[in-house]
PDB file of N, CA and C in Angstrom:
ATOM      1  N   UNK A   1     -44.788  16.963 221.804  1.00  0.00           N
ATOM      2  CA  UNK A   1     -43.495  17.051 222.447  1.00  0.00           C
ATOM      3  C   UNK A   1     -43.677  17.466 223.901  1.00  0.00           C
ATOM      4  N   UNK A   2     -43.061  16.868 224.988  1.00  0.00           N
ATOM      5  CA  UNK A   2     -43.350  16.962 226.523  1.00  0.00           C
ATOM      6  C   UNK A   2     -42.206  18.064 226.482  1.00  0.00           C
ATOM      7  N   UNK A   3     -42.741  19.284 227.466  1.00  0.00           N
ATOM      8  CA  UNK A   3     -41.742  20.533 228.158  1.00  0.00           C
ATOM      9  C   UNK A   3     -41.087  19.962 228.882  1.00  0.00           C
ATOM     10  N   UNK A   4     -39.882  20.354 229.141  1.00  0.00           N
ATOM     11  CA  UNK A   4     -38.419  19.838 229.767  1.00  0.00           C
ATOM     12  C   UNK A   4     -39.048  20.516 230.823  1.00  0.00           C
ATOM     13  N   UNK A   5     -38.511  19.174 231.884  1.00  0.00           N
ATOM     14  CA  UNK A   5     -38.355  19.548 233.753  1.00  0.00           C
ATOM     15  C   UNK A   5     -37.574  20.427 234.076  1.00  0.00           C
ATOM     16  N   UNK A   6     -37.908  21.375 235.055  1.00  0.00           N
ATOM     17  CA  UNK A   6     -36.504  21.965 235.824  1.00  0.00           C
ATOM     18  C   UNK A   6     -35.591  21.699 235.305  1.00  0.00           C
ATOM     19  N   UNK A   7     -35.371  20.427 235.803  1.00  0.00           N
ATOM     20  CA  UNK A   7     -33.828  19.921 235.746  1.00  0.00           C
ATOM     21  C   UNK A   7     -33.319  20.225 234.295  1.00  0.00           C
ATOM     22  N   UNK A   8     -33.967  19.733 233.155  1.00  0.00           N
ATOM     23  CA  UNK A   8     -33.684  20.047 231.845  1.00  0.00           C
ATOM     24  C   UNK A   8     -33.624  21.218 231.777  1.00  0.00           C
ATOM     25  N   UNK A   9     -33.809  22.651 231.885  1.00  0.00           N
ATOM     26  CA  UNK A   9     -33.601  23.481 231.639  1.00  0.00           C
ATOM     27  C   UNK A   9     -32.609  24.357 231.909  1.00  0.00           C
ATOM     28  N   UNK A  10     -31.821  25.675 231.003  1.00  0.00           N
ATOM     29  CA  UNK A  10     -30.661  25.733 231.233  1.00  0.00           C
ATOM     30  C   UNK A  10     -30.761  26.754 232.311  1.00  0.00           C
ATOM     31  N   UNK A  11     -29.716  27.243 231.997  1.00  0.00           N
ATOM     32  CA  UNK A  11     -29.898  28.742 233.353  1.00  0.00           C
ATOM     33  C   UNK A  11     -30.646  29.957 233.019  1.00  0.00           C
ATOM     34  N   UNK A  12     -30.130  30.344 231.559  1.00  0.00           N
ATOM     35  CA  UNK A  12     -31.102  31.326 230.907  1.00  0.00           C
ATOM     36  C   UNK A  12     -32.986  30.832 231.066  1.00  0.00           C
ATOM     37  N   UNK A  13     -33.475  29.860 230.972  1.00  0.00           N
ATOM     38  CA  UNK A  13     -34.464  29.114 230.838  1.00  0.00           C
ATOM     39  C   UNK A  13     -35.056  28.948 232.500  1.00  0.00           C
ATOM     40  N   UNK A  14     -34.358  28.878 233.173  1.00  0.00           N
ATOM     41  CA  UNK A  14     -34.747  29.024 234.464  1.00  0.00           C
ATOM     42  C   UNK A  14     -34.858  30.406 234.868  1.00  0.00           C
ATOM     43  N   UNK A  15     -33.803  31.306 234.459  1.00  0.00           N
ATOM     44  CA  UNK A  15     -34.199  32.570 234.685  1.00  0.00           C
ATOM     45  C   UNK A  15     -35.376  33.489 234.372  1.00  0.00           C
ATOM     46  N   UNK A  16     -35.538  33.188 232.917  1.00  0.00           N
ATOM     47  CA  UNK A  16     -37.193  33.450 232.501  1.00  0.00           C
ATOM     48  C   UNK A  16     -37.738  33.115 232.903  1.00  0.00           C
ATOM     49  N   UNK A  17     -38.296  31.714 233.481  1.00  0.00           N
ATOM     50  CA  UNK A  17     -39.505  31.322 234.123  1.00  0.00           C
ATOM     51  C   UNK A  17     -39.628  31.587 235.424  1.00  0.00           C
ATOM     52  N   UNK A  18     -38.159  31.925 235.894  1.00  0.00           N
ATOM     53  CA  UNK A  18     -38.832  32.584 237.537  1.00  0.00           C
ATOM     54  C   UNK A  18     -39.304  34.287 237.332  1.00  0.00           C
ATOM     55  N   UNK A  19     -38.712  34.629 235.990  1.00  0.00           N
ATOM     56  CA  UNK A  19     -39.250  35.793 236.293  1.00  0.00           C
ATOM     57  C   UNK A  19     -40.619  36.346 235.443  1.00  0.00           C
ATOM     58  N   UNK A  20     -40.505  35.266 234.880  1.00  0.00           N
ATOM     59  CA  UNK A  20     -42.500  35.501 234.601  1.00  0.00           C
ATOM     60  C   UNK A  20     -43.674  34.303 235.330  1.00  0.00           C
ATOM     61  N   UNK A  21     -43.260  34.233 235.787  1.00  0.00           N
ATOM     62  CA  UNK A  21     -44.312  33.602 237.196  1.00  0.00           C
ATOM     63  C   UNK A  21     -44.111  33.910 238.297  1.00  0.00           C
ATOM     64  N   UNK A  22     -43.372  35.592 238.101  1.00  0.00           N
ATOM     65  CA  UNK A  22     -43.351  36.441 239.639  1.00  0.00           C
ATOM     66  C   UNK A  22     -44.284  37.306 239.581  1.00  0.00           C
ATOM     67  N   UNK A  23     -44.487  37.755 240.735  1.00  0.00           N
ATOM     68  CA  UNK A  23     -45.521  39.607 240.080  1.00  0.00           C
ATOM     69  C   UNK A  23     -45.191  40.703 240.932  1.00  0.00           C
ATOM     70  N   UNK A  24     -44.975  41.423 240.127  1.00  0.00           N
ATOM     71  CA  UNK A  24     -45.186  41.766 238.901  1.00  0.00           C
ATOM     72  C   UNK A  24     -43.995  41.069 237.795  1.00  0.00           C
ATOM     73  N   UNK A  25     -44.514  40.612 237.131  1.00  0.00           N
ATOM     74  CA  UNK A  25     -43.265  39.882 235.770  1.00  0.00           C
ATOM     75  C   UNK A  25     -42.531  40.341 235.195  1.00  0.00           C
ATOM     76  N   UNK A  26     -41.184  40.191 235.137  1.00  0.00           N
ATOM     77  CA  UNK A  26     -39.391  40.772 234.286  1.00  0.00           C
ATOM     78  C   UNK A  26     -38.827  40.269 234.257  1.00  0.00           C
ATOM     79  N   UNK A  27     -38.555  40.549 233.527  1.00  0.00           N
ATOM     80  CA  UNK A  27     -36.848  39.802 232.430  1.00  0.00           C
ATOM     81  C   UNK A  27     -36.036  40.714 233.098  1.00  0.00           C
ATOM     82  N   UNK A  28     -34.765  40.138 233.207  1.00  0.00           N
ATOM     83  CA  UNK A  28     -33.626  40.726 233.202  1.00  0.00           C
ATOM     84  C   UNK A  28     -33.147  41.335 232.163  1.00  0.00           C
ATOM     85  N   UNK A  29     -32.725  42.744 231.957  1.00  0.00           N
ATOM     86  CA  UNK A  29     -32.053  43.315 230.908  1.00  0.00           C
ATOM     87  C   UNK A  29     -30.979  42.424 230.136  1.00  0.00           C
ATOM     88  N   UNK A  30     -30.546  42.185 230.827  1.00  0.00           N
ATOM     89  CA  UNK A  30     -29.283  41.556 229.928  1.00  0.00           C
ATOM     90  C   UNK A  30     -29.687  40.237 229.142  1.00  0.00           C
ATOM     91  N   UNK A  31     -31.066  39.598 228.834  1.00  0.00           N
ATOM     92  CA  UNK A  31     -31.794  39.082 228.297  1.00  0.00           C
ATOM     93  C   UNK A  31     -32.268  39.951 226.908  1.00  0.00           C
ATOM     94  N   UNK A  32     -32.513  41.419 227.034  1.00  0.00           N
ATOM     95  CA  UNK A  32     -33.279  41.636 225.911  1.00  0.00           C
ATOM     96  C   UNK A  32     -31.764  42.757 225.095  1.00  0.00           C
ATOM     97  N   UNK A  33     -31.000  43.228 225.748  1.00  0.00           N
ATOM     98  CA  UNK A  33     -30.534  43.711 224.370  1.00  0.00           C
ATOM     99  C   UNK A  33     -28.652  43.295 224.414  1.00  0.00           C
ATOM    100  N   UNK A  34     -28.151  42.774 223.050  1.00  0.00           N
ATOM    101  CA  UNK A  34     -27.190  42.171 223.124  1.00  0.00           C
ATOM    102  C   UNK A  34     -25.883  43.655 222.941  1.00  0.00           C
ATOM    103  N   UNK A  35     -24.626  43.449 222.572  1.00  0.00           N
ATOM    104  CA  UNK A  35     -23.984  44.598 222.848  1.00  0.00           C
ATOM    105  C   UNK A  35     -24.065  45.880 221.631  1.00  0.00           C
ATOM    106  N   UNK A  36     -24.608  45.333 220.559  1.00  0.00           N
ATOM    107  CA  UNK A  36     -25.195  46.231 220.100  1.00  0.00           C
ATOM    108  C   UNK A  36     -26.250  47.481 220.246  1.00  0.00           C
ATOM    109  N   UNK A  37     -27.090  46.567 220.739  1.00  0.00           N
ATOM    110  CA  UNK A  37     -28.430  46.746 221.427  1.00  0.00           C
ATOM    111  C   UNK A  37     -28.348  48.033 222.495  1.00  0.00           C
ATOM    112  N   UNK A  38     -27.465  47.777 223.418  1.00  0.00           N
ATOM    113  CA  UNK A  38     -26.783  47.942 224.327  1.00  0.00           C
ATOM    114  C   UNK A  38     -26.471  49.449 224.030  1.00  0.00           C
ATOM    115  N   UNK A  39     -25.363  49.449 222.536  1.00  0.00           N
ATOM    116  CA  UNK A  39     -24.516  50.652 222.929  1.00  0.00           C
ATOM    117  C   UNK A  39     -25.670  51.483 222.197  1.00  0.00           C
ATOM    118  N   UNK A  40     -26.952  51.138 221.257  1.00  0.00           N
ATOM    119  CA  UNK A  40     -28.026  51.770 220.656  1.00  0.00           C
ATOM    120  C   UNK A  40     -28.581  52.464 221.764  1.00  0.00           C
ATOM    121  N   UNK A  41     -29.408  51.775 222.453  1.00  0.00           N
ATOM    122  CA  UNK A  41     -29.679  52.156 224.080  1.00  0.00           C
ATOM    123  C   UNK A  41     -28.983  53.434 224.729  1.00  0.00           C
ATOM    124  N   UNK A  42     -28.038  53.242 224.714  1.00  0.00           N
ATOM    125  CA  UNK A  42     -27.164  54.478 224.985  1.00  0.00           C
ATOM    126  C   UNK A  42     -26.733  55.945 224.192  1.00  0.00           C
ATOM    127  N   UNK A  43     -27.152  55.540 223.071  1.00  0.00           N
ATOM    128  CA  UNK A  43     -27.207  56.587 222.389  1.00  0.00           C
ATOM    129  C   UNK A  43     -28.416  57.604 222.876  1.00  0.00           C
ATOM    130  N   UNK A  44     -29.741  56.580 222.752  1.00  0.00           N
ATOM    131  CA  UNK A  44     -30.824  57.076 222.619  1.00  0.00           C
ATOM    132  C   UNK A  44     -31.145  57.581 224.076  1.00  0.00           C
ATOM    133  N   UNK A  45     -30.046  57.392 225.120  1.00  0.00           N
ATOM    134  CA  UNK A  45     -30.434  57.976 226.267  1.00  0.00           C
ATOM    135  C   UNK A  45     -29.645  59.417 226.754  1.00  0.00           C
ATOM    136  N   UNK A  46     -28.317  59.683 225.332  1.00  0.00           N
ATOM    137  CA  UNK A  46     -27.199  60.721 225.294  1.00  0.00           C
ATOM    138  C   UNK A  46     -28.568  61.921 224.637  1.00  0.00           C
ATOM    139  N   UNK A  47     -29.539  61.374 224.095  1.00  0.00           N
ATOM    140  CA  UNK A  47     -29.868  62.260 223.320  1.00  0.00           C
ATOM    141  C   UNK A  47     -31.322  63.490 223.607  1.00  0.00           C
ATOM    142  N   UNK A  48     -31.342  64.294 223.769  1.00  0.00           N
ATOM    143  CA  UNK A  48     -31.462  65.750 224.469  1.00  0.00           C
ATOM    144  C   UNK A  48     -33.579  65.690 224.423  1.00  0.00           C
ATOM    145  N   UNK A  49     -33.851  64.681 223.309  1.00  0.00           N
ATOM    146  CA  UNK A  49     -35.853  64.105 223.604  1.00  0.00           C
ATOM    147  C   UNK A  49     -35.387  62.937 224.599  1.00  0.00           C
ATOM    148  N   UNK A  50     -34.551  62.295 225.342  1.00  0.00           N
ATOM    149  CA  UNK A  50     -34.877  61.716 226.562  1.00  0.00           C
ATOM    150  C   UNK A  50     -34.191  62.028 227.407  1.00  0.00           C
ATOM    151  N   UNK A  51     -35.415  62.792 227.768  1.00  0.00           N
ATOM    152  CA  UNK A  51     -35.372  63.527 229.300  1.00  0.00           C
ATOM    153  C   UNK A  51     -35.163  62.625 230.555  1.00  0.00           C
ATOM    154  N   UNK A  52     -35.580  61.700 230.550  1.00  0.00           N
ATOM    155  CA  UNK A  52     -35.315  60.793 231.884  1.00  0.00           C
ATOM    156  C   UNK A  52     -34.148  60.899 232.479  1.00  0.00           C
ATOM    157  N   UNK A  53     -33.175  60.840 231.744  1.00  0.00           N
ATOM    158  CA  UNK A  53     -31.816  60.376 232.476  1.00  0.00           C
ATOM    159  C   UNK A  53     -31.689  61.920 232.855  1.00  0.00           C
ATOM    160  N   UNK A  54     -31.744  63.120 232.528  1.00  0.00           N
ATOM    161  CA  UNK A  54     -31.505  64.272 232.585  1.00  0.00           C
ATOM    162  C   UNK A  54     -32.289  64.726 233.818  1.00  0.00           C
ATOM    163  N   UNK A  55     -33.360  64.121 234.374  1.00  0.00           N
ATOM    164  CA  UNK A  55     -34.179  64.562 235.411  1.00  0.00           C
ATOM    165  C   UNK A  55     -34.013  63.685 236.786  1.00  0.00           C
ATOM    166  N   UNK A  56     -33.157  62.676 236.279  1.00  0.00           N
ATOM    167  CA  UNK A  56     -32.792  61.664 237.088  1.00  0.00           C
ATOM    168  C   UNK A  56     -31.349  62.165 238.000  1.00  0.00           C
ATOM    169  N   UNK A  57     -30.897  62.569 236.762  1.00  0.00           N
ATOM    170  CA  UNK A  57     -29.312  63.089 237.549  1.00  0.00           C
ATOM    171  C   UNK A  57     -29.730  64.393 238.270  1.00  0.00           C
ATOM    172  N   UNK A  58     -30.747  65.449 237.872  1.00  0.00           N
ATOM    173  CA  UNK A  58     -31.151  66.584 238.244  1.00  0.00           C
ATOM    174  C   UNK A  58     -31.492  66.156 239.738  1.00  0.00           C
ATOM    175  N   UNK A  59     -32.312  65.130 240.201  1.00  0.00           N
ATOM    176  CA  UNK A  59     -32.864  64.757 241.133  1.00  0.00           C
ATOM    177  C   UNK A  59     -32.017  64.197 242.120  1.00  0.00           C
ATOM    178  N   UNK A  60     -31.006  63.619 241.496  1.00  0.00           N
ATOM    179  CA  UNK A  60     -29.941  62.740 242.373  1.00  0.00           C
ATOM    180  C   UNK A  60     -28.644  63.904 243.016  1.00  0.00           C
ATOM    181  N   UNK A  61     -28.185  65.362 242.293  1.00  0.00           N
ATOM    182  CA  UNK A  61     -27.489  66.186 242.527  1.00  0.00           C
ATOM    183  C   UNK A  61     -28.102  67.073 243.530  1.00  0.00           C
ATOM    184  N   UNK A  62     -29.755  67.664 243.214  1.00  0.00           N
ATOM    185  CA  UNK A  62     -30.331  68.298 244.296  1.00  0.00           C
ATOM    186  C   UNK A  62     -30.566  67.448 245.671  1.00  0.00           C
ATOM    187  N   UNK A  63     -30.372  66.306 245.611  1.00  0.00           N
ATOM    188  CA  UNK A  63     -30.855  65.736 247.203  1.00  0.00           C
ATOM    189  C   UNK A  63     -29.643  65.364 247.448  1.00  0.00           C
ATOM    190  N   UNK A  64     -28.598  65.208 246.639  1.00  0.00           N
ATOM    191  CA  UNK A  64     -27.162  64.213 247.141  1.00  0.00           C
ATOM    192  C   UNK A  64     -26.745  64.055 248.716  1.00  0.00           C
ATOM    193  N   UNK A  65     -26.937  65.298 249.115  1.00  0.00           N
ATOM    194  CA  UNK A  65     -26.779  65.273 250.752  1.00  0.00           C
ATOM    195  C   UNK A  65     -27.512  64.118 251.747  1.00  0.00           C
ATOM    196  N   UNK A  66     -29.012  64.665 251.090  1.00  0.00           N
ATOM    197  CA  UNK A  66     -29.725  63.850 252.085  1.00  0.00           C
ATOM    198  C   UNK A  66     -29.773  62.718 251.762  1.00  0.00           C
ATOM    199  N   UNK A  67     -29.940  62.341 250.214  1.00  0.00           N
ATOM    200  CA  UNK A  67     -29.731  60.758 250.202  1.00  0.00           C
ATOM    201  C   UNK A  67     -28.419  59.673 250.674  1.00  0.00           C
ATOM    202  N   UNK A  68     -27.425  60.614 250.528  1.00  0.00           N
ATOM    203  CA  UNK A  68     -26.095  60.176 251.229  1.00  0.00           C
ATOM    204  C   UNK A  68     -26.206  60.023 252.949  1.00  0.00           C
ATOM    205  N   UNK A  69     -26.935  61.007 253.523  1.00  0.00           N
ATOM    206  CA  UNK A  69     -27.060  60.673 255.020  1.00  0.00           C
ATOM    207  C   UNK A  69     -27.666  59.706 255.078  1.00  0.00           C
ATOM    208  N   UNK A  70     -28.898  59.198 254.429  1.00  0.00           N
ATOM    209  CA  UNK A  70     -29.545  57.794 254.448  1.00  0.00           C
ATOM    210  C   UNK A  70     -28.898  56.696 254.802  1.00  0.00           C
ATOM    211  N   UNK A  71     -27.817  56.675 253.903  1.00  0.00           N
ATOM    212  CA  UNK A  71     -26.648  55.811 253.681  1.00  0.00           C
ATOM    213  C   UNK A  71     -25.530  55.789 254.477  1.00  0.00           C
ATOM    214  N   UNK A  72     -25.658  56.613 255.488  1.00  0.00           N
ATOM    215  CA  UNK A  72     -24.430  56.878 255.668  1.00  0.00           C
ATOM    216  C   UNK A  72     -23.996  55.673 257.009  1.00  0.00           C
ATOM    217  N   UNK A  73     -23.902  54.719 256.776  1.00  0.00           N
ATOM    218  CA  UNK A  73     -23.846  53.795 257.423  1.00  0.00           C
ATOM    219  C   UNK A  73     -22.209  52.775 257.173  1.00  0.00           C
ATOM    220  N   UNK A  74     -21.778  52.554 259.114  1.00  0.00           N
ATOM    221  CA  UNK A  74     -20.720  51.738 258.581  1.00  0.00           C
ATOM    222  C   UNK A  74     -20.153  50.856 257.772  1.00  0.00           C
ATOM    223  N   UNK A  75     -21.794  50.095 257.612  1.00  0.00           N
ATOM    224  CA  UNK A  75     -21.334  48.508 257.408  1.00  0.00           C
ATOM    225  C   UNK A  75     -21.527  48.746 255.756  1.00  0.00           C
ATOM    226  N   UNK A  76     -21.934  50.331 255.206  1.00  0.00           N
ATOM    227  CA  UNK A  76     -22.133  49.766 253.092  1.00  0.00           C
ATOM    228  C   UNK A  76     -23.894  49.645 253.645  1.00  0.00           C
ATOM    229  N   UNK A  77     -23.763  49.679 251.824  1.00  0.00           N
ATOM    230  CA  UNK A  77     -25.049  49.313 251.416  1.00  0.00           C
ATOM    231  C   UNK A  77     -25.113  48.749 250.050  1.00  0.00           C
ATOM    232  N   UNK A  78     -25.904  48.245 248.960  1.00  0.00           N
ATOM    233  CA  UNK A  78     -25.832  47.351 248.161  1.00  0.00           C
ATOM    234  C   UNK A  78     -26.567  48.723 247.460  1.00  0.00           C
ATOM    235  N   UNK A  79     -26.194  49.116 246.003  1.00  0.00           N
ATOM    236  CA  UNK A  79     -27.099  49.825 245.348  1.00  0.00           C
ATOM    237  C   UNK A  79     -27.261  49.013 244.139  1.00  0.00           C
ATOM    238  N   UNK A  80     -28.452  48.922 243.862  1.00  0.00           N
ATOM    239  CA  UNK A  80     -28.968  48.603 242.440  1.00  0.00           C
ATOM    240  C   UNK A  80     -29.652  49.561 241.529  1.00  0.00           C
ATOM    241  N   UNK A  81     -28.848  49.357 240.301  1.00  0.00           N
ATOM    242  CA  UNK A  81     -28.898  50.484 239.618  1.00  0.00           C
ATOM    243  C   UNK A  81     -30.348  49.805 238.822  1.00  0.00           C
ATOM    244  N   UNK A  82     -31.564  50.415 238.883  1.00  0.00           N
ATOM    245  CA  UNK A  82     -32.476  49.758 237.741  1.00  0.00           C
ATOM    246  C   UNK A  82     -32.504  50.541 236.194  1.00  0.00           C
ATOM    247  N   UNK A  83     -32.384  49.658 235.416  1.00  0.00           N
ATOM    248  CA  UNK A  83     -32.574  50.072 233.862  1.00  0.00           C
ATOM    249  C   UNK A  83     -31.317  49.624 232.875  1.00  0.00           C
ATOM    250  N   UNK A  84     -31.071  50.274 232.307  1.00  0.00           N
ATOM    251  CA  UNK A  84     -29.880  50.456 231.418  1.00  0.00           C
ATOM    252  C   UNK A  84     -28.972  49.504 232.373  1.00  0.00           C
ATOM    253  N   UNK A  85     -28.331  49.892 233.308  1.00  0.00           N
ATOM    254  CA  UNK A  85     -27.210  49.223 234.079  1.00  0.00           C
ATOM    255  C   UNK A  85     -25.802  49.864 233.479  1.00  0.00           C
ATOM    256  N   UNK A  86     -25.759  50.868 233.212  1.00  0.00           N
ATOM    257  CA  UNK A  86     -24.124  51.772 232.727  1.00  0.00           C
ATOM    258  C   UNK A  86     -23.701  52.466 233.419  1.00  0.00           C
ATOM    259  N   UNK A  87     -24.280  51.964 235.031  1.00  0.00           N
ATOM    260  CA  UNK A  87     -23.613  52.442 235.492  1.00  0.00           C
ATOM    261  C   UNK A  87     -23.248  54.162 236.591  1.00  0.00           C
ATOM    262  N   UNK A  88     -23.765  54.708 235.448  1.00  0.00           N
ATOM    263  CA  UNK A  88     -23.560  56.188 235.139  1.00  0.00           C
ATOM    264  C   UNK A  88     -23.718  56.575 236.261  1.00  0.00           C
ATOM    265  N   UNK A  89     -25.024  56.497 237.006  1.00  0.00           N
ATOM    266  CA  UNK A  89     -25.666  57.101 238.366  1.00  0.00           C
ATOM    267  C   UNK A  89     -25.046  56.897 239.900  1.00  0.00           C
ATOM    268  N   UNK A  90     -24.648  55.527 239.585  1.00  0.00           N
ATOM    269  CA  UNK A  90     -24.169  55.051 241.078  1.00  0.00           C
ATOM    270  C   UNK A  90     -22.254  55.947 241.371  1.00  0.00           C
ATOM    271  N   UNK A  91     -21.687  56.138 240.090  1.00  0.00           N
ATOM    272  CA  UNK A  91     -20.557  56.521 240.067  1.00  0.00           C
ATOM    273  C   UNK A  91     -20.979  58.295 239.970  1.00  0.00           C
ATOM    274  N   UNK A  92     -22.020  58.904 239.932  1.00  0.00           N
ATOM    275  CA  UNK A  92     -22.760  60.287 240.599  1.00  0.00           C
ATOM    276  C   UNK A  92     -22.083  60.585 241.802  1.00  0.00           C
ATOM    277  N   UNK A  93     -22.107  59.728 242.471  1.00  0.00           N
ATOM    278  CA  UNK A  93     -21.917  59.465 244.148  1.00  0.00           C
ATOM    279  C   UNK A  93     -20.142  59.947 244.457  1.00  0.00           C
TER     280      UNK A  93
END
Protein backbone atom coordinates (compact mmCIF):
# COMPACT_ATOMS: atom_id res chain seq x y z
CA UNK A 1 0.00 0.00 0.00
CA UNK A 2 1.66 3.54 -1.16
CA UNK A 3 1.62 6.43 1.94
CA UNK A 4 -0.71 9.24 1.07
CA UNK A 5 0.94 12.63 -0.27
CA UNK A 6 0.67 15.77 1.63
CA UNK A 7 -2.09 16.56 -0.14
CA UNK A 8 -3.91 13.31 1.03
CA UNK A 9 -3.45 13.87 4.39
CA UNK A 10 -5.80 15.38 6.86
CA UNK A 11 -4.98 18.17 9.24
CA UNK A 12 -4.53 16.03 12.30
CA UNK A 13 -2.01 13.93 9.97
CA UNK A 14 -0.18 16.89 8.90
CA UNK A 15 0.09 18.06 12.28
CA UNK A 16 1.91 14.95 13.51
CA UNK A 17 4.27 14.81 10.88
CA UNK A 18 5.42 18.31 11.23
CA UNK A 19 5.82 17.70 14.62
CA UNK A 20 7.88 14.65 14.57
CA UNK A 21 10.27 15.63 11.94
CA UNK A 22 11.02 18.76 14.08
CA UNK A 23 13.70 18.75 16.86
CA UNK A 24 13.28 18.34 19.27
CA UNK A 25 9.87 16.19 18.42
CA UNK A 26 5.97 16.93 19.93
CA UNK A 27 2.74 16.35 19.66
CA UNK A 28 0.42 18.73 20.56
CA UNK A 29 -1.50 18.04 23.76
CA UNK A 30 -4.69 18.15 22.52
CA UNK A 31 -3.66 15.06 20.41
CA UNK A 32 -2.94 12.83 23.40
CA UNK A 33 -5.65 13.24 25.99
CA UNK A 34 -9.42 13.44 25.06
CA UNK A 35 -11.91 15.22 27.68
CA UNK A 36 -11.76 12.62 29.90
CA UNK A 37 -8.24 12.33 29.83
CA UNK A 38 -8.19 15.84 30.32
CA UNK A 39 -10.30 16.27 33.45
CA UNK A 40 -8.02 12.89 34.89
CA UNK A 41 -4.98 15.12 34.24
CA UNK A 42 -6.37 17.56 36.40
CA UNK A 43 -7.09 15.75 39.12
CA UNK A 44 -3.72 14.33 39.29
CA UNK A 45 -2.29 17.82 39.21
CA UNK A 46 -5.06 19.08 42.32
CA UNK A 47 -3.30 16.44 44.15
CA UNK A 48 -0.76 17.38 47.09
CA UNK A 49 2.42 14.23 45.45
CA UNK A 50 2.43 16.74 42.43
CA UNK A 51 4.41 19.22 43.41
CA UNK A 52 5.00 20.90 40.09
CA UNK A 53 2.11 22.98 39.77
CA UNK A 54 2.60 24.01 43.51
CA UNK A 55 6.25 25.23 42.86
CA UNK A 56 5.24 26.73 39.72
CA UNK A 57 2.65 29.06 41.19
CA UNK A 58 5.21 29.50 44.25
CA UNK A 59 7.66 30.79 41.61
CA UNK A 60 5.27 32.83 39.53
CA UNK A 61 3.82 34.82 42.97
CA UNK A 62 7.48 35.43 44.34
CA UNK A 63 8.76 37.14 41.07
CA UNK A 64 5.21 38.53 39.86
CA UNK A 65 6.66 42.02 39.95
CA UNK A 66 9.58 41.48 38.03
CA UNK A 67 8.18 39.23 35.56
CA UNK A 68 5.34 41.71 34.96
CA UNK A 69 7.95 44.60 34.37
CA UNK A 70 9.35 42.35 31.59
CA UNK A 71 6.11 42.66 30.08
CA UNK A 72 5.23 45.63 30.72
CA UNK A 73 4.93 46.78 27.33
CA UNK A 74 2.32 48.83 25.25
CA UNK A 75 1.75 46.87 22.42
CA UNK A 76 0.78 43.06 24.72
CA UNK A 77 2.51 40.15 24.54
CA UNK A 78 1.40 36.59 23.47
CA UNK A 79 1.73 34.08 26.51
CA UNK A 80 1.86 30.46 25.98
CA UNK A 81 0.89 28.46 28.55
CA UNK A 82 3.07 25.01 28.11
CA UNK A 83 1.50 21.70 29.44
CA UNK A 84 -1.87 20.96 30.64
CA UNK A 85 -3.27 24.25 28.92
CA UNK A 86 -6.11 25.08 31.94
CA UNK A 87 -5.21 27.83 31.88
CA UNK A 88 -4.73 28.31 35.58
CA UNK A 89 -1.29 30.27 35.46
CA UNK A 90 -1.78 32.88 32.87
CA UNK A 91 -5.13 34.03 34.79
CA UNK A 92 -2.27 34.21 38.12
CA UNK A 93 -1.59 37.48 36.44
Amino acid sequence: MKAPTTKELTAFEKEVKKGLTQYPKKIASKFIYDKRGDQLFQQIMAMPEYYLTNCEFAILQQNCDEICAVFDDENGFDLIELGAGDEKKPRFY
